[in-house]
C-alpha atoms as a PDB file:
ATOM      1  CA  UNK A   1       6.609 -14.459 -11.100  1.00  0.00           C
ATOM      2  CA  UNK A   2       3.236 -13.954  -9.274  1.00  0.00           C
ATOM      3  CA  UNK A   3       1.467 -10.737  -9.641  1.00  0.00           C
ATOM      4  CA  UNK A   4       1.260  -9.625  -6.355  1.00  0.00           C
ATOM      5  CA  UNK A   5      -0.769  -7.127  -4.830  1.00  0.00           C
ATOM      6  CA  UNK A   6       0.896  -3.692  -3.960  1.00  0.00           C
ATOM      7  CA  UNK A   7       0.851  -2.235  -0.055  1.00  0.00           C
ATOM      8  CA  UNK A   8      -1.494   0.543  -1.468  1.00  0.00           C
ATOM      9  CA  UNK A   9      -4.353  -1.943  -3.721  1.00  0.00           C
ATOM     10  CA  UNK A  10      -3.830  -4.363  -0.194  1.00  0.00           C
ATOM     11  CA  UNK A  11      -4.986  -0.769   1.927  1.00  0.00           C
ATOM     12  CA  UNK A  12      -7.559  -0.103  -0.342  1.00  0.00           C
ATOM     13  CA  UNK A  13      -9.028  -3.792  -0.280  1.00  0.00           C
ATOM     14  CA  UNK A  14      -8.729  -4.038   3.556  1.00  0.00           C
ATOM     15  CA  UNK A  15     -10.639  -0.305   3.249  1.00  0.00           C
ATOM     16  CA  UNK A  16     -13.115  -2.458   1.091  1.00  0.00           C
ATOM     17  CA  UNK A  17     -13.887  -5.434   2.978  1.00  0.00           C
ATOM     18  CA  UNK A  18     -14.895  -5.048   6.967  1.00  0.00           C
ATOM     19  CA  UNK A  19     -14.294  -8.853   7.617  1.00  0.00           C
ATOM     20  CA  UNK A  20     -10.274  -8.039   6.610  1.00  0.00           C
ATOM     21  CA  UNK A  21     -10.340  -5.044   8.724  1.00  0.00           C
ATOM     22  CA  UNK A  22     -11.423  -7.337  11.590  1.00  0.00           C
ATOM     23  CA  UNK A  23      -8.311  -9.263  10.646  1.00  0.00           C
ATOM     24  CA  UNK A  24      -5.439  -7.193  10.377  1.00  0.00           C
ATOM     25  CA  UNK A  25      -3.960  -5.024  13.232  1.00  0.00           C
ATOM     26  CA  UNK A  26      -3.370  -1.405  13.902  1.00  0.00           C
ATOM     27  CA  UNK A  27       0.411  -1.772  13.471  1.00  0.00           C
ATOM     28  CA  UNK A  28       0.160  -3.697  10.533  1.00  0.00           C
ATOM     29  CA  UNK A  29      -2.428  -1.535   8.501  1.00  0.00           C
ATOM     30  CA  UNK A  30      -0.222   1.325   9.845  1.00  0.00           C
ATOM     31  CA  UNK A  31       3.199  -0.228   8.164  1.00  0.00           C
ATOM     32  CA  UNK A  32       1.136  -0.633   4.996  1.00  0.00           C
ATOM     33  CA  UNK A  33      -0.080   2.985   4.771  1.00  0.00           C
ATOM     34  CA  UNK A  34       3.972   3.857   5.671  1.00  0.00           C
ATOM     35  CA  UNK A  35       4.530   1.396   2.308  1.00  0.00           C
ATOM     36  CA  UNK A  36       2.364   2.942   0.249  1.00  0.00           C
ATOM     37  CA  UNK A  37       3.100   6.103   1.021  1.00  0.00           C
ATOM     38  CA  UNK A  38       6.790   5.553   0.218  1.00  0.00           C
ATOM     39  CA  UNK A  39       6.206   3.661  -3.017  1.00  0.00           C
ATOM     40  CA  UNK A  40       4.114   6.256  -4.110  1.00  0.00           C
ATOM     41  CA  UNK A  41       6.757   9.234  -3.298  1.00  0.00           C
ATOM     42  CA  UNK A  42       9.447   6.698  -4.897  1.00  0.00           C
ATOM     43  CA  UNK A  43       7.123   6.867  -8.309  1.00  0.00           C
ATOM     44  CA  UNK A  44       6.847  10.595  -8.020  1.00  0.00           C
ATOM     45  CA  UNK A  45      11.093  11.162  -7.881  1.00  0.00           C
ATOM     46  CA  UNK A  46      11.478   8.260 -10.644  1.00  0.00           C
ATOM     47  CA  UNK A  47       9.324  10.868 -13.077  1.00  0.00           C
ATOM     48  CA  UNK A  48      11.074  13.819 -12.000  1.00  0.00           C
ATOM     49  CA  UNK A  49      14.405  12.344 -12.642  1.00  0.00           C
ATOM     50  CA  UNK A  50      13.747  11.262 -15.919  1.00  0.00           C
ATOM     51  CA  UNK A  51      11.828  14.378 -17.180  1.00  0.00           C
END
């Protein structure tokens, strides 16, 4: 299986590169902030839960 990139390393390349910010739109950036976001809370429960 590929290694793919995850929402939060694809907002912090598009944060990186101005020629991808010219690509991408304002909904779009804004559902990958809402992805990372999630994933990141998602990491934070996992390590409660198994503390």
């Amino acid at each position: 299986m590929p290694n793919l990139a995850t929402p939060a390393e694809m907002v912090e390349d598009i944060l990186a590169y101005p020629v991808l910010q010219s690509r991408i739109s304002a909904d779009a950036f804004i559902g990958l902030l809402m992805m990372a976001n999630m994933s990141e809370k998602e990491k934070a429960n996992c390590g409660e839960q198994s503390a």
